[in-house]
Protein backbone atom coordinates (compact mmCIF):
# COMPACT_ATOMS: atom_id res chain seq x y z
CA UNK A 1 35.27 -2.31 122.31
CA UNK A 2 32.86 -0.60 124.52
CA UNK A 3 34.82 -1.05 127.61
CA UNK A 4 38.09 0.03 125.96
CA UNK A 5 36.53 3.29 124.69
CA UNK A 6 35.13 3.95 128.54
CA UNK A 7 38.66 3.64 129.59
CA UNK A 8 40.03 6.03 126.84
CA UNK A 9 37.55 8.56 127.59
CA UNK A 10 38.75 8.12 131.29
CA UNK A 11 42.24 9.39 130.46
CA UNK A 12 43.30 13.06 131.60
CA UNK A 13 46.77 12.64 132.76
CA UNK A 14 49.29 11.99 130.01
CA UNK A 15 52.39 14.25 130.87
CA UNK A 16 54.91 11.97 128.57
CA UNK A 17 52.79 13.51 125.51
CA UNK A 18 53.63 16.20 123.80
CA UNK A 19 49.70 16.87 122.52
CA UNK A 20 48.81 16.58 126.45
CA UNK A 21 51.06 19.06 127.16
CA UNK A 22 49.60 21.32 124.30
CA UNK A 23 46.24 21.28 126.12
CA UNK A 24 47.73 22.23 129.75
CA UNK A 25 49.37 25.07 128.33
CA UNK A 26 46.64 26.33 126.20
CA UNK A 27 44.36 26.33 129.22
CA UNK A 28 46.55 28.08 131.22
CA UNK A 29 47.18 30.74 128.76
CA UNK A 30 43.19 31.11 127.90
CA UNK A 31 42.43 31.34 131.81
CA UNK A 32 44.58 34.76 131.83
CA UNK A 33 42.55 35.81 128.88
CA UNK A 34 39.57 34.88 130.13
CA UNK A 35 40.00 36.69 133.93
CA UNK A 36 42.13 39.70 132.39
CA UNK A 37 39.53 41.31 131.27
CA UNK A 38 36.95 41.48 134.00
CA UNK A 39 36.67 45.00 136.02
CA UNK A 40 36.58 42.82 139.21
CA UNK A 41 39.78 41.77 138.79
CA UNK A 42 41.27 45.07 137.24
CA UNK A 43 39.85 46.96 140.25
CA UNK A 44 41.71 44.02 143.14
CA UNK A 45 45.20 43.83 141.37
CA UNK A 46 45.49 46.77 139.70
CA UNK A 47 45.87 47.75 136.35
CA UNK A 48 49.65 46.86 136.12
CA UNK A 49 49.08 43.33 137.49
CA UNK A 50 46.16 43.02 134.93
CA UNK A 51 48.13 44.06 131.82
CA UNK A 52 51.07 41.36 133.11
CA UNK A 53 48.48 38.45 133.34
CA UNK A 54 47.72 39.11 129.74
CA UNK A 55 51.33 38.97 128.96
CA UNK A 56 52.07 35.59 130.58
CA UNK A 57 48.80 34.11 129.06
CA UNK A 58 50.18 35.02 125.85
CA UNK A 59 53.69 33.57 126.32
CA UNK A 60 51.53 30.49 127.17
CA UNK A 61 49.78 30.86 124.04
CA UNK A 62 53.33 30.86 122.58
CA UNK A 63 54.84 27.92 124.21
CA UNK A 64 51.48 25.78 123.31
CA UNK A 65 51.25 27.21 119.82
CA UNK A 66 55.06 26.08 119.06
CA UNK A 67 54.70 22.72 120.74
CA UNK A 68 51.89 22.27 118.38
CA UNK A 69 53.93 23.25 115.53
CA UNK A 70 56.63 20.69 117.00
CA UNK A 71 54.12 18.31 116.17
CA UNK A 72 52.93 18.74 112.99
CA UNK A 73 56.60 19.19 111.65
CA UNK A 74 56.97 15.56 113.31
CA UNK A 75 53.69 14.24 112.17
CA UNK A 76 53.74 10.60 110.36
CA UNK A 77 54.13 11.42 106.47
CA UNK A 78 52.81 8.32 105.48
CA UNK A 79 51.95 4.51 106.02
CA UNK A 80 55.70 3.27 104.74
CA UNK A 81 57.43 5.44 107.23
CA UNK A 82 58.17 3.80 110.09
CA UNK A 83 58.99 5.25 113.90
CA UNK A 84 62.19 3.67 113.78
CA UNK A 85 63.25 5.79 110.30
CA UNK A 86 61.88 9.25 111.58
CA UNK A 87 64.14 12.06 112.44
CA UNK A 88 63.11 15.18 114.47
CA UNK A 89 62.25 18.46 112.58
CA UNK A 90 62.79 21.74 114.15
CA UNK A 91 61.24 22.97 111.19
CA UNK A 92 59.71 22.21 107.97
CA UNK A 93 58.29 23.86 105.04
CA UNK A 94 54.88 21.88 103.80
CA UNK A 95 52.67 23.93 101.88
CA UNK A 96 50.59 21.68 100.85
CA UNK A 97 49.02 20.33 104.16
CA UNK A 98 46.47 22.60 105.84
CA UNK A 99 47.69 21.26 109.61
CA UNK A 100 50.91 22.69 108.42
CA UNK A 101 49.66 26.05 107.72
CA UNK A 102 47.00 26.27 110.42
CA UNK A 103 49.66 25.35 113.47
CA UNK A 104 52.34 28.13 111.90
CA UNK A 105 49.69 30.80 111.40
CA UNK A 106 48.76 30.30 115.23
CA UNK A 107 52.09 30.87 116.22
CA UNK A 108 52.62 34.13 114.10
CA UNK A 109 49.51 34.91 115.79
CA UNK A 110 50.30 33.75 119.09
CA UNK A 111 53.85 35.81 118.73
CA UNK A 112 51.98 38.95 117.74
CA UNK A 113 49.91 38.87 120.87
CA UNK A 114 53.05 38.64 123.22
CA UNK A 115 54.30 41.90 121.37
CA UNK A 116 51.13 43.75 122.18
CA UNK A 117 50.69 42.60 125.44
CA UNK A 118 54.44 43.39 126.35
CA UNK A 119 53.76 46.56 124.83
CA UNK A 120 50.78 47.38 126.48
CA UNK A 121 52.09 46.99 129.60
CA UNK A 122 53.74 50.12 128.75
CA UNK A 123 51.59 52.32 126.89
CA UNK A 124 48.14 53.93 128.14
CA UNK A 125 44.79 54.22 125.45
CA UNK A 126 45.87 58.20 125.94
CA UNK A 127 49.20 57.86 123.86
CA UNK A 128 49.33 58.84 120.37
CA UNK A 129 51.07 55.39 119.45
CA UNK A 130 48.85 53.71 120.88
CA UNK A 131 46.94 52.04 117.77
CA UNK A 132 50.93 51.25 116.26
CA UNK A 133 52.41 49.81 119.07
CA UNK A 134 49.70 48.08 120.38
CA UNK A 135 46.83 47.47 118.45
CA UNK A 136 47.69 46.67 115.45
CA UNK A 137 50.11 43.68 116.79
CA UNK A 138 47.09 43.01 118.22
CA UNK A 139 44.64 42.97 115.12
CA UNK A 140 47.00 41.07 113.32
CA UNK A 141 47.45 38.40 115.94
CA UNK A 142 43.57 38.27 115.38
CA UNK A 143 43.45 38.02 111.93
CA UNK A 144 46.03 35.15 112.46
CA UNK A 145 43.84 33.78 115.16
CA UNK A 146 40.99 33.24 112.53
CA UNK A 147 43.11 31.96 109.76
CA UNK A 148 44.23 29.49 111.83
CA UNK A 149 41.10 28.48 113.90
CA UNK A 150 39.47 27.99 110.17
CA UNK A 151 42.28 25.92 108.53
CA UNK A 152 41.70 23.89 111.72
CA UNK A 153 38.28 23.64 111.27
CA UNK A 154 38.08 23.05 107.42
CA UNK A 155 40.77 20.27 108.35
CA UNK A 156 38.54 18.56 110.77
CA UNK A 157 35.29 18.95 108.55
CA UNK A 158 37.13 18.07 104.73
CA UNK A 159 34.96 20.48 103.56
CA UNK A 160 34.18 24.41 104.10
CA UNK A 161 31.70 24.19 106.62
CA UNK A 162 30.12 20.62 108.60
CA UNK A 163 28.48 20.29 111.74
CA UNK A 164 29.08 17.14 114.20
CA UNK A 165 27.47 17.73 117.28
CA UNK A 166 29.16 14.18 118.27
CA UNK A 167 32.67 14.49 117.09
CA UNK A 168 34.90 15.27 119.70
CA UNK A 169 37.48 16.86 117.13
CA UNK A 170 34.67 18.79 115.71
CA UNK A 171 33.63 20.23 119.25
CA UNK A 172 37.40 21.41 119.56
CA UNK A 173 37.68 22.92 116.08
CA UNK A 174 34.49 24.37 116.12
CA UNK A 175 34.71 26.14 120.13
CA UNK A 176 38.27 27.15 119.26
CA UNK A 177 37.28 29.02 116.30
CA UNK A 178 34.33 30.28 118.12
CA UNK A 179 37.15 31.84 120.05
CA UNK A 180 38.63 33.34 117.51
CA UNK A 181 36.00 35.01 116.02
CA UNK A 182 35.54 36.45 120.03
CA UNK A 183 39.01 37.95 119.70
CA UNK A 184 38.85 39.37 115.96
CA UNK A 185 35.47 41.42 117.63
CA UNK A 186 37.60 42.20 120.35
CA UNK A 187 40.36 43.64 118.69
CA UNK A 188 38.02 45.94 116.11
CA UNK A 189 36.55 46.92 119.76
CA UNK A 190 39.37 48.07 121.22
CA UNK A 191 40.18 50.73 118.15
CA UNK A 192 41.36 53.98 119.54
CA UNK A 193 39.72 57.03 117.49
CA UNK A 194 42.29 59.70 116.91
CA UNK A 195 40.25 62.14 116.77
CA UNK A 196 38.55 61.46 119.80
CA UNK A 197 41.05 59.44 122.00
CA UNK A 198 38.59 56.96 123.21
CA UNK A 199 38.07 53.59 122.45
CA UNK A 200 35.68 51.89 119.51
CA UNK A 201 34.01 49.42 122.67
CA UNK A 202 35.58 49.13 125.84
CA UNK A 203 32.60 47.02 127.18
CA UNK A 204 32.54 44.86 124.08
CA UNK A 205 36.19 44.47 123.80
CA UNK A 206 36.57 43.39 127.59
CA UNK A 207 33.57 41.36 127.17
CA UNK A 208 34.35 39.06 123.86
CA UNK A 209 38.05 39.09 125.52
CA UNK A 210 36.73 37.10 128.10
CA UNK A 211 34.57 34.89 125.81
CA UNK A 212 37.50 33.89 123.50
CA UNK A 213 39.71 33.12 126.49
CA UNK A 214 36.27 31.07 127.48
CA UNK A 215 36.24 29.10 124.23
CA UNK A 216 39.97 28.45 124.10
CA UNK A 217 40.11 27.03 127.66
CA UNK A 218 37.14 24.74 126.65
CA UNK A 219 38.97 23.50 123.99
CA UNK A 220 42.20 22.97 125.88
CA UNK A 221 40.76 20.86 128.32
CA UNK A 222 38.54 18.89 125.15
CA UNK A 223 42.07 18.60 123.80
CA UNK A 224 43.63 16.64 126.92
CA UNK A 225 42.16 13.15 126.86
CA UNK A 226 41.56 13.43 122.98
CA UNK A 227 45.34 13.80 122.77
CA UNK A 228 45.99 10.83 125.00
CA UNK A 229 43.80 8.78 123.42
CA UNK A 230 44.22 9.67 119.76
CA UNK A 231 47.52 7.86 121.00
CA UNK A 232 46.40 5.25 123.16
């Protein structure tokens, strides 16, 4: 047993699975998130470059967040139903599992946040629409964002709140919602006042921006051998 467990923990490539997959994308998504926001980087590729990272990190968000949903539509249902008797789902409506509800809140979310990123590509903190077109799309992909990241969590735990240092399911519910609460302070940050035109926290916005991306890449790459080897 001990040897077998050394070689699970050993596996990182796994492109024939679908959860694998999940992970790469994920990560690639979060690492747009996570350099986006840094004035470095604004300053070396401009701020038209910068707002189209954002974008493609969030249509990697997208193309994770509806692989995962795949997934859970396609999950096993039971110990009488057997691989040979499945049939692919495109879709499914199961209210009464909280993997269900936590993978299609995450993509609402993850859609939301490709609408304000497309739109921001196109509309500067000065315009009056501003807060309309862009952040609210964005404070609702947030709000998504933490419904889902605690569904996930409460999943993971079977209870409210737990804490399993050791668990490596735990570590990936519990750093991805960590990462979601970074976003939901980003998006009250990044308010525009009408009345003054400038924005709630710039600073903090950028800042816990760049600490969700953080959080979700950490949990993508948690998520690529556990996927493997939750299959092994």
């Amino acid at each position: 047993m001990l040897s077998r467990a050394r070689t699970q923990e050993r596996v990182w490539w796994a492109p024939h699975r679908a959860s694998w997959w999940i992970g790469v994308l994920f990560a690639i998504g979060a690492t747009c998130f996570f350099i986006g926001p840094f004035p470095g980087f604004v300053q070396a590729v401009g701020s038209a470059t910068d707002a189209a990272v954002f974008f493609v990190g969030s249509i990697f968000f997208t193309t994770a967040a509806g692989l995962q949903c795949l997934e859970t539509f396609n999950a096993d249902r039971g110990p009488g139903t057997s691989a040979g008797s499945r049939r692919f789902r495109s879709l499914t409506f199961e209210p009464r599992r909280i993997d269900w509800w936590a993978s299609v809140v995450q993509f609402v979310g993850t859609v939301a946040f490709n609408v304000t990123t497309f739109r921001a590509m196109q509309t500067s903190f000065g315009n009056a629409s501003y807060d309309r077109l862009v952040w609210a799309p964005d404070a609702f992909g947030s709000v998504c964002f933490l419904v889902s990241g605690y569904l996930a969590y409460v999943e993971v735990c079977g209870r409210f709140v737990c804490l399993r240092l050791r668990d490596l399911d735990w570590q990936i519910a519990a750093v991805n919602l960590l990462g979601c609460v970074a976003f939901g302070i980003s998006a009250v940050g990044s308010y525009v006042v009408p009345s003054t035109g400038g924005i709630v926290d710039l600073a903090a916005a950028n800042f816990t921006t760049a600490l969700g991306g953080l959080c979700f890449l950490v949990g993508a790459v948690l998520l690529l051998p556990e996927g493997a080897r939750s299959r092994a």
